[in-house]
N, C-alpha and C. Protein backbone atom coordinates (compact mmCIF):
# COMPACT_ATOMS: atom_id res chain seq x y z
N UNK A 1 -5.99 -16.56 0.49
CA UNK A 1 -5.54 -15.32 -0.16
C UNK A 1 -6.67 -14.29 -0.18
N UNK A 2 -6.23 -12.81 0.50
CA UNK A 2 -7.16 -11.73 0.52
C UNK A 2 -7.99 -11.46 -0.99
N UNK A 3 -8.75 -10.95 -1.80
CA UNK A 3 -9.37 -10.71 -2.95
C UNK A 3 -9.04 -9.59 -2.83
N UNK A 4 -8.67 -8.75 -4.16
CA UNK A 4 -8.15 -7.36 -4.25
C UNK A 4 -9.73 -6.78 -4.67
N UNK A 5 -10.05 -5.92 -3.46
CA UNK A 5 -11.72 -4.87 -3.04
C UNK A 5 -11.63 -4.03 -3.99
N UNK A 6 -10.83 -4.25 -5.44
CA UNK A 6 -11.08 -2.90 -6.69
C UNK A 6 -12.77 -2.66 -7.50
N UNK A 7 -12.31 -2.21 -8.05
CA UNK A 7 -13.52 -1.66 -9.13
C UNK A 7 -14.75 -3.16 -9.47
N UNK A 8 -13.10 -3.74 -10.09
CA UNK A 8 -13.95 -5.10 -10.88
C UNK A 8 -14.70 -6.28 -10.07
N UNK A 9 -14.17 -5.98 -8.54
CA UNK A 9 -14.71 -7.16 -7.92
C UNK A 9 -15.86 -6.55 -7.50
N UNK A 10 -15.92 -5.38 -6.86
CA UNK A 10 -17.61 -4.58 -6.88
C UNK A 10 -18.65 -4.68 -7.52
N UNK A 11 -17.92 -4.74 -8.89
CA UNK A 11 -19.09 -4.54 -9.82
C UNK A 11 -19.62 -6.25 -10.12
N UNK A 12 -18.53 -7.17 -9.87
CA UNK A 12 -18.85 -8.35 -10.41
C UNK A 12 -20.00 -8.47 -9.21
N UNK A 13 -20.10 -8.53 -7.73
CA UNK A 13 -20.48 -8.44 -6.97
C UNK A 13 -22.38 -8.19 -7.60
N UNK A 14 -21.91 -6.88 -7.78
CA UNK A 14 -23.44 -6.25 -7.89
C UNK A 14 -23.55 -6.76 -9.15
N UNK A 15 -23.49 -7.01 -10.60
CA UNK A 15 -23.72 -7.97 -11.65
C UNK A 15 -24.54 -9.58 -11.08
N UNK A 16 -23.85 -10.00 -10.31
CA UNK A 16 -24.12 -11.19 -9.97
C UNK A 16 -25.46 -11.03 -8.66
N UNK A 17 -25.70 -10.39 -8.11
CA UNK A 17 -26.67 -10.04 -7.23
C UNK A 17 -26.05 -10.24 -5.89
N UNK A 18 -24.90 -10.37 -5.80
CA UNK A 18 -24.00 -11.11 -4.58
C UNK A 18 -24.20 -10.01 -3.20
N UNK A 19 -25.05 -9.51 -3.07
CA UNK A 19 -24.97 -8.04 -2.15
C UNK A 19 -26.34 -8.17 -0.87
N UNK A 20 -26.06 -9.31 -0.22
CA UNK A 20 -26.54 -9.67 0.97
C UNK A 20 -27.12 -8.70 1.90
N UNK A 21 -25.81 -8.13 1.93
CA UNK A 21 -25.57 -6.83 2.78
C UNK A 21 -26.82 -5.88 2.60
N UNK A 22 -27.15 -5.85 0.97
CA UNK A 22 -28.75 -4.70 0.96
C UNK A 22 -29.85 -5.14 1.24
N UNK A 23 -30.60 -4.35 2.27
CA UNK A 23 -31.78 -4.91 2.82
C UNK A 23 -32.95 -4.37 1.66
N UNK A 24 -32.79 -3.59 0.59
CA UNK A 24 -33.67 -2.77 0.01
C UNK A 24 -34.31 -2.01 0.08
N UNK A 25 -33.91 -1.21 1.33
CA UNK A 25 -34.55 -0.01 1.61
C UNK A 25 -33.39 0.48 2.32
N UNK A 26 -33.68 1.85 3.29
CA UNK A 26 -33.38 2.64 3.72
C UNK A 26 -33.27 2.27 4.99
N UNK A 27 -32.47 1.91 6.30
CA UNK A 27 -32.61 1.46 7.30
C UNK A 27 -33.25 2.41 8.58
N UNK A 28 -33.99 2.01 8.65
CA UNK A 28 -34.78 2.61 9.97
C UNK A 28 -34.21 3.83 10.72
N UNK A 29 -33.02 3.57 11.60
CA UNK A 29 -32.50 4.55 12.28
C UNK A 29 -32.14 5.60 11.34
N UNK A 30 -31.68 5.82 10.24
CA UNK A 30 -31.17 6.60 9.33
C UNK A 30 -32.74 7.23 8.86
N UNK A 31 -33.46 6.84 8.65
CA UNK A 31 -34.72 7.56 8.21
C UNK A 31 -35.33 8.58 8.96
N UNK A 32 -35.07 8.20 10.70
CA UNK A 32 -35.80 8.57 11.32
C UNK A 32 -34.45 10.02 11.61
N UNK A 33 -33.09 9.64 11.00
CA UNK A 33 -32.01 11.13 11.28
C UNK A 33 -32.55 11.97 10.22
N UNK A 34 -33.01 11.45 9.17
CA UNK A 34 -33.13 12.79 8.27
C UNK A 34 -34.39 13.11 8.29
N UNK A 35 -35.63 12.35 8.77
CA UNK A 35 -36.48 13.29 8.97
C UNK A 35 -36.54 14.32 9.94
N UNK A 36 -35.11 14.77 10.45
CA UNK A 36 -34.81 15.64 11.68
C UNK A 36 -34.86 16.84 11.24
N UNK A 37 -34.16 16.94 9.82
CA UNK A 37 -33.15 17.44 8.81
C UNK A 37 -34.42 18.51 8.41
N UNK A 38 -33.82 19.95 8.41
CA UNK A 38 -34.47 20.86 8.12
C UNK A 38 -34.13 21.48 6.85
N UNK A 39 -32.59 21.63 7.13
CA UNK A 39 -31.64 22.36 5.82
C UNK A 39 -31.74 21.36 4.22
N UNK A 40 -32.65 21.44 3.59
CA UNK A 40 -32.24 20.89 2.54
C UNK A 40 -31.38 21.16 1.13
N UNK A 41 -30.75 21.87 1.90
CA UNK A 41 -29.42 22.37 1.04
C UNK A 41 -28.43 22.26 1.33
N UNK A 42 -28.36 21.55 2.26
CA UNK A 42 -26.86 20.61 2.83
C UNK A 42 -26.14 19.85 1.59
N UNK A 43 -25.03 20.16 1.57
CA UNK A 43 -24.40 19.35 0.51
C UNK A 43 -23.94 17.59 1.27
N UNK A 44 -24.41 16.85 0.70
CA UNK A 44 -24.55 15.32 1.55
C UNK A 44 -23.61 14.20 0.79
N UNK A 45 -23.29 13.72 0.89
CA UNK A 45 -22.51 12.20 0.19
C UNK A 45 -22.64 11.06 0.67
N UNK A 46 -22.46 10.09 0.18
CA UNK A 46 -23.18 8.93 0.57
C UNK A 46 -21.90 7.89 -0.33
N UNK A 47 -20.66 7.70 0.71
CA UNK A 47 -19.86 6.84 -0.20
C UNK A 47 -19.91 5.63 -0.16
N UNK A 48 -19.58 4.82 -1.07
CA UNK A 48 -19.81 3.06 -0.79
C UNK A 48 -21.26 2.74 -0.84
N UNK A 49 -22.47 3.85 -2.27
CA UNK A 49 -23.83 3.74 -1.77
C UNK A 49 -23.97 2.54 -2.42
N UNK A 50 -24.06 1.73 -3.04
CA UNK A 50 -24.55 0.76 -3.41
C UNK A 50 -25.30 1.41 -4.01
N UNK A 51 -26.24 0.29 -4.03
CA UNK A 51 -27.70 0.21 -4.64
C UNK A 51 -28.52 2.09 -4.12
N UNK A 52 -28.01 2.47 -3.21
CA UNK A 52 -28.05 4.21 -3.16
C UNK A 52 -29.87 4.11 -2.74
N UNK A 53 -30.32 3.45 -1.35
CA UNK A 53 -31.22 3.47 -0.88
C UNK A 53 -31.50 4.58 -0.28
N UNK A 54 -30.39 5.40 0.44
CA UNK A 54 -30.59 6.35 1.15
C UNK A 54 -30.59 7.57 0.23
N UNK A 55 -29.87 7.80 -0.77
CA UNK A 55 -29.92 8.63 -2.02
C UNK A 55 -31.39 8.81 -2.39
N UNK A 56 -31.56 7.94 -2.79
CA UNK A 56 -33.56 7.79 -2.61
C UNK A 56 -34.40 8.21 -2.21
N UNK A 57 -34.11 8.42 -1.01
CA UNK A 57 -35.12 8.51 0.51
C UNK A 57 -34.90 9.80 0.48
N UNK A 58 -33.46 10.43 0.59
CA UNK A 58 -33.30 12.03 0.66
C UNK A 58 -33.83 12.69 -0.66
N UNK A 59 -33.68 11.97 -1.92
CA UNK A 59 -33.82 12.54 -2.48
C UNK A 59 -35.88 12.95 -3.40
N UNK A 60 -36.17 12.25 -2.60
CA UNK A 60 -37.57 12.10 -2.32
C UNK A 60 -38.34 13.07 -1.35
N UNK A 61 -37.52 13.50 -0.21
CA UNK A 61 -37.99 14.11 0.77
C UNK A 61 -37.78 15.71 0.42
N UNK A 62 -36.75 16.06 -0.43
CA UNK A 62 -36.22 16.77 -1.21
C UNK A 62 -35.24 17.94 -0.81
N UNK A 63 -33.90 16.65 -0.65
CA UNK A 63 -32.74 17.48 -0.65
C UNK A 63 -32.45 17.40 -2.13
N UNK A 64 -30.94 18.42 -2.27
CA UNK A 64 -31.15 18.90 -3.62
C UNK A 64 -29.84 19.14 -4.13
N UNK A 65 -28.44 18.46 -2.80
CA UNK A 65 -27.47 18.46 -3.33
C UNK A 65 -26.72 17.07 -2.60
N UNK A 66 -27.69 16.45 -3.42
CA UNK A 66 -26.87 14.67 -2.64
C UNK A 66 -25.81 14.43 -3.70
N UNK A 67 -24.84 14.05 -3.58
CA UNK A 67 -23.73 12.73 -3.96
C UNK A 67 -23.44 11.45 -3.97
N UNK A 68 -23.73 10.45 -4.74
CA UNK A 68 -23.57 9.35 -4.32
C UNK A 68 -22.06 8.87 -5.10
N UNK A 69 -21.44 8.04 -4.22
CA UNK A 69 -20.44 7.59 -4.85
C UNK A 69 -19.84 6.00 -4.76
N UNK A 70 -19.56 5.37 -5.65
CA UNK A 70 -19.12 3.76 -5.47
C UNK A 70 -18.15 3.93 -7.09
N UNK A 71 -17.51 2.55 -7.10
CA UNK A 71 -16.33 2.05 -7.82
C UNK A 71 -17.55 0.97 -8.87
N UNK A 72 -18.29 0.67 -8.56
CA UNK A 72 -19.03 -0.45 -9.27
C UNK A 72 -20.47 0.41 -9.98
N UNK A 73 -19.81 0.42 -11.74
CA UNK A 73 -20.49 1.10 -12.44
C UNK A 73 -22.28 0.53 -12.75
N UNK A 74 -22.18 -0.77 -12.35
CA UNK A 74 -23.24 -1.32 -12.35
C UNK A 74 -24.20 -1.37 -11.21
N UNK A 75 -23.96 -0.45 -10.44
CA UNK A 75 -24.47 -0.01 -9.16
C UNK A 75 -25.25 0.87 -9.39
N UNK A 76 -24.57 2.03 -9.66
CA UNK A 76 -24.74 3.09 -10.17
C UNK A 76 -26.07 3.05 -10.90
N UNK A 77 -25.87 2.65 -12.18
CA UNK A 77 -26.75 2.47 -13.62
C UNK A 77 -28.22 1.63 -12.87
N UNK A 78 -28.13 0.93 -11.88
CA UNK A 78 -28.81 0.56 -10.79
C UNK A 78 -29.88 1.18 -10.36
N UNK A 79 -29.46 2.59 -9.75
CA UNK A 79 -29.80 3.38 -9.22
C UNK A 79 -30.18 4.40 -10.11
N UNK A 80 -29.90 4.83 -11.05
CA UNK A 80 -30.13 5.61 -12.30
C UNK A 80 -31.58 5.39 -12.49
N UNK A 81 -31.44 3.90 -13.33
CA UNK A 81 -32.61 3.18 -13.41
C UNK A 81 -33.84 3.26 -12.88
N UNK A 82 -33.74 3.51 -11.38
CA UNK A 82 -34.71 3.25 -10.23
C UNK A 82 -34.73 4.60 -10.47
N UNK A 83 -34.08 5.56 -10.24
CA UNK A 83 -34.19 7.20 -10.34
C UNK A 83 -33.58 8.12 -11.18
N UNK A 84 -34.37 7.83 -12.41
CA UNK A 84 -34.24 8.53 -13.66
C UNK A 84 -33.86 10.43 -13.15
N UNK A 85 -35.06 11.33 -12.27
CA UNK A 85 -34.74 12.00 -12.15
C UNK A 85 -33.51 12.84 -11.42
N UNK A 86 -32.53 12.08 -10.69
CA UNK A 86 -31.45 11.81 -9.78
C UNK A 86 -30.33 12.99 -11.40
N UNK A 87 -29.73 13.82 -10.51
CA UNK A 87 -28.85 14.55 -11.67
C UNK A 87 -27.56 13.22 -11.71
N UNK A 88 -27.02 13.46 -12.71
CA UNK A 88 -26.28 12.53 -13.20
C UNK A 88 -25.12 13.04 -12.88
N UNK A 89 -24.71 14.30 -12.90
CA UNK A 89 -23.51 14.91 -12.58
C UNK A 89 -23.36 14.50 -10.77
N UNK A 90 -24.34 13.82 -10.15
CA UNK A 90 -24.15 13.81 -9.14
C UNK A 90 -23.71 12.22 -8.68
N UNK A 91 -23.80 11.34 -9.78
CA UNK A 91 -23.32 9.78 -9.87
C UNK A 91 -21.62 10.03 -9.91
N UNK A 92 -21.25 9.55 -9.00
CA UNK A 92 -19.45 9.58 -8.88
C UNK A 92 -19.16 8.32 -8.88
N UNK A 93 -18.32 7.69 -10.18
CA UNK A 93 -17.91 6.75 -10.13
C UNK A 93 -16.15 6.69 -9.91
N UNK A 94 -15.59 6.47 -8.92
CA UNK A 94 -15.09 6.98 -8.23
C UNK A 94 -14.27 6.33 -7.05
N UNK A 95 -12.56 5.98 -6.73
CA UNK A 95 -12.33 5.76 -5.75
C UNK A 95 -12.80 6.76 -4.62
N UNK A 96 -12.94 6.68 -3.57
CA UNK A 96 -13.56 6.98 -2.08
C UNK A 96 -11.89 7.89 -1.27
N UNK A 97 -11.00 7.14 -1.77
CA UNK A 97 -9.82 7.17 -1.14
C UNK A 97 -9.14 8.73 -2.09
N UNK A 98 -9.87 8.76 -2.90
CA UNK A 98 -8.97 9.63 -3.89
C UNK A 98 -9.60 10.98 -4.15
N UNK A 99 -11.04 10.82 -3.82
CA UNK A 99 -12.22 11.46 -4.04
C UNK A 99 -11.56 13.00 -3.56
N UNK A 100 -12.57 14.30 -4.13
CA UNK A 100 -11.91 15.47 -3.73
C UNK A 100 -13.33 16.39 -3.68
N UNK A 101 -13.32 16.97 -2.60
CA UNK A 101 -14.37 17.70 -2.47
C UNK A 101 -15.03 17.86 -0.93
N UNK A 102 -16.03 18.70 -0.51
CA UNK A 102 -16.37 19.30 0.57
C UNK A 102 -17.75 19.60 0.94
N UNK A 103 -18.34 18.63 2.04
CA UNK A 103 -19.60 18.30 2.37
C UNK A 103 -20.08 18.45 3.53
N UNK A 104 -21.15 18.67 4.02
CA UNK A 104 -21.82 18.84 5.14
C UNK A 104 -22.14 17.77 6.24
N UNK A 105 -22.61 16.64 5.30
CA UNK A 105 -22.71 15.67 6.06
C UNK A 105 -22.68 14.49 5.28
N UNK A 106 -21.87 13.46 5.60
CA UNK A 106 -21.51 11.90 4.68
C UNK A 106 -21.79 10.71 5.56
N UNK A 107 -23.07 10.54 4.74
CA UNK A 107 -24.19 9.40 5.51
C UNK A 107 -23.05 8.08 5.13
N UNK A 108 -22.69 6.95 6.63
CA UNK A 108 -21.95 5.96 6.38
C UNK A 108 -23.42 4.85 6.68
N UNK A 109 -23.24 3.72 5.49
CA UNK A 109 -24.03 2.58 5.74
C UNK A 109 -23.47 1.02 4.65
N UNK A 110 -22.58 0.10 5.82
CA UNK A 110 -22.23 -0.89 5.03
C UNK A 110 -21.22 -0.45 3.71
N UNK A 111 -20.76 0.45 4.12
CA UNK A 111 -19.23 0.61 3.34
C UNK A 111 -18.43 0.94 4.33
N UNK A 112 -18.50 0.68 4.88
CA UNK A 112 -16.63 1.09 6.46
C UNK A 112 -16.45 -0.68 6.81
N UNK A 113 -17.45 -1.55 6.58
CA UNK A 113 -17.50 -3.12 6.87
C UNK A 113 -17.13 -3.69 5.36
N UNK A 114 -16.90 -2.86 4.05
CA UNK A 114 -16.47 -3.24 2.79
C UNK A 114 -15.17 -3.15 2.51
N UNK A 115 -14.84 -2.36 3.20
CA UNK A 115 -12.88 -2.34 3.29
C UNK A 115 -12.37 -2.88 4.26
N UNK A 116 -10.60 -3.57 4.25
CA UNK A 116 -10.27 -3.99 4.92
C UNK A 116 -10.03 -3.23 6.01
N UNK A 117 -10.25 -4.32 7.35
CA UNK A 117 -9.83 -3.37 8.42
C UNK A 117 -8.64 -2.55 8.73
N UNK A 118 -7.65 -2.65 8.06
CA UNK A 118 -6.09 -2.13 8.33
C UNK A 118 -6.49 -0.57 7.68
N UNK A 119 -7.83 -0.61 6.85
CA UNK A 119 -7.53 0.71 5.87
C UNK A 119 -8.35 1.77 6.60
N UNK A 120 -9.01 0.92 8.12
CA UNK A 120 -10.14 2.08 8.90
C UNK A 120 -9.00 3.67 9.51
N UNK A 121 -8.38 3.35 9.75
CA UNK A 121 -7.83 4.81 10.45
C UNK A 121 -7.42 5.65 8.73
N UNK A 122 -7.17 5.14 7.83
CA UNK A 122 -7.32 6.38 6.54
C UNK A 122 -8.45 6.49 6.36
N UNK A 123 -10.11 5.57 6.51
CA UNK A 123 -10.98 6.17 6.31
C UNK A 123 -11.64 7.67 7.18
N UNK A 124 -11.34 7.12 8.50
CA UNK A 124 -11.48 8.15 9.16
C UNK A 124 -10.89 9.46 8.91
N UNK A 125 -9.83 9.52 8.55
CA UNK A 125 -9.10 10.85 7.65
C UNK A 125 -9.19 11.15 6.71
N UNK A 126 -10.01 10.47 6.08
CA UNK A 126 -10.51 11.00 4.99
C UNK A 126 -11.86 11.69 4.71
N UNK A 127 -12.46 10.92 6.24
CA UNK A 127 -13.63 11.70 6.47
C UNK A 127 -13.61 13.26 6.78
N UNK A 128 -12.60 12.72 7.65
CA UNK A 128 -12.71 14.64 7.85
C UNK A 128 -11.87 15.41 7.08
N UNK A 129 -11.27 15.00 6.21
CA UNK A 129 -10.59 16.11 5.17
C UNK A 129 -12.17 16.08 3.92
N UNK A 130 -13.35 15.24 3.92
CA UNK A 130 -13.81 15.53 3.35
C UNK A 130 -15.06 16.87 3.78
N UNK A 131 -15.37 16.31 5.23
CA UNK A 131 -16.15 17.14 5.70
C UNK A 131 -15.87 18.79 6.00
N UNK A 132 -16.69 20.04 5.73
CA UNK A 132 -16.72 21.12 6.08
C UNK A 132 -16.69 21.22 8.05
N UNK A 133 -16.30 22.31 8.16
CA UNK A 133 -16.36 23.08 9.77
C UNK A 133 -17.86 22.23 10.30
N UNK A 134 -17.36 21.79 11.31
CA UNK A 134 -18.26 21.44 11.98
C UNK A 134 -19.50 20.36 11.13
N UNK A 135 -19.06 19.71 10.30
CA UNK A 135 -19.54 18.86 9.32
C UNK A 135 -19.69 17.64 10.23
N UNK A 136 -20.59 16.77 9.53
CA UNK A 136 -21.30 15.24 10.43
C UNK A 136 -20.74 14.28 9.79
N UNK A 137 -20.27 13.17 10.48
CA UNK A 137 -20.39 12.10 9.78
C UNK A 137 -21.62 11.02 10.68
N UNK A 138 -22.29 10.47 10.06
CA UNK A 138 -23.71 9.89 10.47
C UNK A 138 -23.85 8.41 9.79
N UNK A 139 -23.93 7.76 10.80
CA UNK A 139 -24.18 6.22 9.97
C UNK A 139 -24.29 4.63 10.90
N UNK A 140 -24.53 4.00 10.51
CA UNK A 140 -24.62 2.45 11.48
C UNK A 140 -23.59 1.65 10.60
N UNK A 141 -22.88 0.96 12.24
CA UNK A 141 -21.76 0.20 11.93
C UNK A 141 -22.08 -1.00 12.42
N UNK A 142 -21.68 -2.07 12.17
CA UNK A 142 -21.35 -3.78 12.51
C UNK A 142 -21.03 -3.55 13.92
N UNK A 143 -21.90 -4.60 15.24
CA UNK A 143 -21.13 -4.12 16.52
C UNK A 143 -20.62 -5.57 16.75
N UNK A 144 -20.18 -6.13 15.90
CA UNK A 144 -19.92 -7.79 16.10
C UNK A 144 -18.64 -8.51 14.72
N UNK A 145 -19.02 -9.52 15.02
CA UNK A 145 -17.86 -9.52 14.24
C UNK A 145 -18.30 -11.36 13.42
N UNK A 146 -17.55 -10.85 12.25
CA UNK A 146 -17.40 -12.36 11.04
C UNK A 146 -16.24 -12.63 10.53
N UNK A 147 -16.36 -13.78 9.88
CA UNK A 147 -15.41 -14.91 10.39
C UNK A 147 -14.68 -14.99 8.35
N UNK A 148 -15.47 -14.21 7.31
CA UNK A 148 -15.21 -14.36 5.87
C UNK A 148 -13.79 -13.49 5.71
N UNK A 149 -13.12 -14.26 4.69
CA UNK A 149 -12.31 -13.32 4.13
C UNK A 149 -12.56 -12.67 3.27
N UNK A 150 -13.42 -12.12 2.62
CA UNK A 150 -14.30 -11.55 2.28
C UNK A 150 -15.41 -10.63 2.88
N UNK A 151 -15.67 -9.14 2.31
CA UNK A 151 -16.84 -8.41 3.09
C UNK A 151 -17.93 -9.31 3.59
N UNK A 152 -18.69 -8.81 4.61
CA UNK A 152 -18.62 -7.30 5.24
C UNK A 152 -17.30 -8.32 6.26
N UNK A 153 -16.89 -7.19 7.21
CA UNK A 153 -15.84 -7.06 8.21
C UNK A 153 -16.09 -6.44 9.69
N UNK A 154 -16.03 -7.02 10.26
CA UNK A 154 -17.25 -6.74 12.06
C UNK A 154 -15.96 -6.36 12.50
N UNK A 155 -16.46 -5.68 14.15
CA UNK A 155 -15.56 -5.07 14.64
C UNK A 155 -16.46 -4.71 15.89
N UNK A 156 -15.57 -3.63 16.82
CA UNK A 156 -16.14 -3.39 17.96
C UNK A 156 -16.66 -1.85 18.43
N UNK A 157 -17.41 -1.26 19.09
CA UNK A 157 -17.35 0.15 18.96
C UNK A 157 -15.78 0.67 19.68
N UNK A 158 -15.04 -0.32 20.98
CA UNK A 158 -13.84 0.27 21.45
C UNK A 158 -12.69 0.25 19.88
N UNK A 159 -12.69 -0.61 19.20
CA UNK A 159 -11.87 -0.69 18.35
C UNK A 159 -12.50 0.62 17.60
N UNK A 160 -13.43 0.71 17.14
CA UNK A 160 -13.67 1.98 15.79
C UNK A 160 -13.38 3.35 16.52
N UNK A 161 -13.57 3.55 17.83
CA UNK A 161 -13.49 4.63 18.31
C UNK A 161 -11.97 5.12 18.35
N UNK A 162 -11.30 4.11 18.09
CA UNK A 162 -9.58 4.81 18.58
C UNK A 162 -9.62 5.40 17.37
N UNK A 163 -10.07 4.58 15.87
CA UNK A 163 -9.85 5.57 14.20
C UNK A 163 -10.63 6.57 14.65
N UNK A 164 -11.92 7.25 14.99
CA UNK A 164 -12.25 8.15 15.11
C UNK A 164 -12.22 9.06 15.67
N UNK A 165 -11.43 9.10 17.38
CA UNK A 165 -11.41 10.05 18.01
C UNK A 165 -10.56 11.18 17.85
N UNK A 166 -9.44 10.62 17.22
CA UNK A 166 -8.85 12.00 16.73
C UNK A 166 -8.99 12.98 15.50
N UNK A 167 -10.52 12.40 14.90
CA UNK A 167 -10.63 13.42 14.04
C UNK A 167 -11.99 14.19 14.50
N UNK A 168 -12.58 13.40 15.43
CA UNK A 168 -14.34 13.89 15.46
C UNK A 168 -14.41 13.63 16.93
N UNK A 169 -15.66 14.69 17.48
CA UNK A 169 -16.19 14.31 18.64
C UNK A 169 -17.59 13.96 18.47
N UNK A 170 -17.40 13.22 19.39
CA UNK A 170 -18.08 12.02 19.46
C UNK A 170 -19.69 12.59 20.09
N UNK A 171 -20.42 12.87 19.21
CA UNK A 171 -22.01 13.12 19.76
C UNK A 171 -22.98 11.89 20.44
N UNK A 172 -22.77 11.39 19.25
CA UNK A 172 -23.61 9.83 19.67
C UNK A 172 -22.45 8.66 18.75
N UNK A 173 -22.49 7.52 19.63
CA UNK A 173 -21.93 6.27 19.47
C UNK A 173 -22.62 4.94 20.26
N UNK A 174 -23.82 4.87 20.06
CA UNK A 174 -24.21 4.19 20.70
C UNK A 174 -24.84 2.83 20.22
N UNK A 175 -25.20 1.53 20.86
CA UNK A 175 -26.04 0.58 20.17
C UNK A 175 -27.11 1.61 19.87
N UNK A 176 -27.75 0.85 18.24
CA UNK A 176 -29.08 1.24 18.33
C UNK A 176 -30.34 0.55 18.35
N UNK A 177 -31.45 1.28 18.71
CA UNK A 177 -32.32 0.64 19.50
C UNK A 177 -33.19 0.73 18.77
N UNK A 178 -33.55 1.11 17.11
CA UNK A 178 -34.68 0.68 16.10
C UNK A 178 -33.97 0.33 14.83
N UNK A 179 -32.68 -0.69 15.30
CA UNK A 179 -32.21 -1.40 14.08
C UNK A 179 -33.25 -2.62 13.29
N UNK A 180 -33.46 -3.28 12.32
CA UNK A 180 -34.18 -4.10 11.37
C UNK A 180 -33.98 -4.90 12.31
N UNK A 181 -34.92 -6.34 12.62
CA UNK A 181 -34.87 -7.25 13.78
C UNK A 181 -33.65 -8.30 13.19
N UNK A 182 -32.98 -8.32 11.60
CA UNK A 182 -32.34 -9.51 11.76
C UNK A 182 -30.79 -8.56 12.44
N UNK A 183 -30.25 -7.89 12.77
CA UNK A 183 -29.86 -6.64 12.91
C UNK A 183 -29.51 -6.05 14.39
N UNK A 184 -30.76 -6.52 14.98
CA UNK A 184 -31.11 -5.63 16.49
C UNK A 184 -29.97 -5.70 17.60
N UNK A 185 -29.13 -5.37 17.60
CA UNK A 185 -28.44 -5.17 19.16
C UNK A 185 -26.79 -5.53 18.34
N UNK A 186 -26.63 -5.80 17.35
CA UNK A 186 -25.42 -5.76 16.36
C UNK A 186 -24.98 -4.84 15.44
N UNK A 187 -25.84 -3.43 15.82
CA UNK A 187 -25.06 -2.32 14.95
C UNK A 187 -25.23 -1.46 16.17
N UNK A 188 -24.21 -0.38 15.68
CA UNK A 188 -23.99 1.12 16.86
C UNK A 188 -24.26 2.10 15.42
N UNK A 189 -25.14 3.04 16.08
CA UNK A 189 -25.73 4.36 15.39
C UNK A 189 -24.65 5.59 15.85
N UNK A 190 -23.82 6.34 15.00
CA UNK A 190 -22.84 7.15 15.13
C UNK A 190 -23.11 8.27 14.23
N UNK A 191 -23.28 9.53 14.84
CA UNK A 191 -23.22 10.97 15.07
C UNK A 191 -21.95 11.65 15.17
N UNK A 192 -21.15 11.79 14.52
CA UNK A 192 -19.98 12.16 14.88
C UNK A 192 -19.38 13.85 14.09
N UNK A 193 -18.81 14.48 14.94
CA UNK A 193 -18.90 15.75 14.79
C UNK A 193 -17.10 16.37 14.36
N UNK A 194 -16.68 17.13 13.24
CA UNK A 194 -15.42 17.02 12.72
C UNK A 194 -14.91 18.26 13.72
N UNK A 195 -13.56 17.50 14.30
CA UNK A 195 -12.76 18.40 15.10
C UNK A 195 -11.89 19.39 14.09
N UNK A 196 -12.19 20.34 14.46
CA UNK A 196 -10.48 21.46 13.59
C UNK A 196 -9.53 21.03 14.56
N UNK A 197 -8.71 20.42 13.79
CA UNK A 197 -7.37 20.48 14.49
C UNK A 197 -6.56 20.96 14.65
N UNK A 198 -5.65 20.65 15.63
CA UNK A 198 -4.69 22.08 15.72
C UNK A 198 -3.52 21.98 14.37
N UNK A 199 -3.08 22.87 14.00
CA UNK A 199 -2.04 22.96 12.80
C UNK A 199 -0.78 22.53 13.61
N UNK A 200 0.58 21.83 12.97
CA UNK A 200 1.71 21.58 13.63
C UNK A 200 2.46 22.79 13.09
């Protein structure tokens, strides 16, 4: 029997330390995208942050309108903790699916492998109804696959690309090549750029 991915199983998750998935930092390839990053007034989001490593990192380097958002309040308070000065109005506790609002760029890391796979083509539409004109979505995905009924959830870049191509073009989708060594040649680094679509 599937486990229902709500609020309470998140948080029991992160209560219990059950979160494998965080390496405790900021992953490499992603560090090396925002030290690209000139505009620090990009409005940014970061959904499914967990423990909100990358929230951290940007918000250190000093952007100044990050978002972080997750369902597991003990995540959050997590991250609070670690970064007292972090605005609070900017902690969204928060379904992802329901969420409302308009961003520049929404860093993905180990939350698109936290939902079930049937729910990837609404994430992708939701990406881009979240993103502004010509808005990014940026992040490393699973290029392999596991066997739990339970998160994370592997997959392939031909499979993720069919949810994405009709909302974004495709800048970069590629393996990446300064993933963490336990890691290396099992995630794809994705750049992806929001199409306007045509109106019916």
């Amino acid at each position: 029997m599937k486990p229902d991915l709500n609020k309470s199983y998140w948080d029991e998750r992160y209560k219990s330390g059950d979160d494998g998935w965080d390496i405790g930092y900021i992953p490499t390839p992603l560090q090396e995208y925002i030290k690209q990053l000139t505009d620090r007034t990009r409005r940014i989001l970061i959904p499914g942050c967990g423990n909100g490593h990358e929230a951290e990192f940007l918000f250190q380097k000093g952007f100044k309108n990050i978002y972080i958002l997750d369902w597991s309040e003990s995540a959050l308070k997590n991250f609070k903790k670690r970064l007292p000065a972090f605005p609070r109005k900017n902690l969204l506790k928060e379904d992802f699916f329901a969420h409302k609002g308009k961003y520049d760029t929404i860093i993905e890391h180990t939350f698109f492998c936290s939902i079930y796979p049937e729910s990837r083509a609404d994430y992708a539409k939701k990406m881009h109804e979240l993103l502004n004109t010509s808005g990014k979505l940026v992040g490393l995905l699973f290029d392999c696959e596991f066997t739990g009924k339970e998160p994370p959830f592997g997959g392939s870049r031909k499979e993720y690309l069919k949810y994405f191509k009709p909302y974004f073009d495709i800048k970069v989708f590629d393996t990446s090549y300064n993933s963490i060594k336990p890691r290396a040649k099992r995630e794809l680094f994705m750049i992806l750029i929001r199409k306007e679509l045509k109106k019916k």
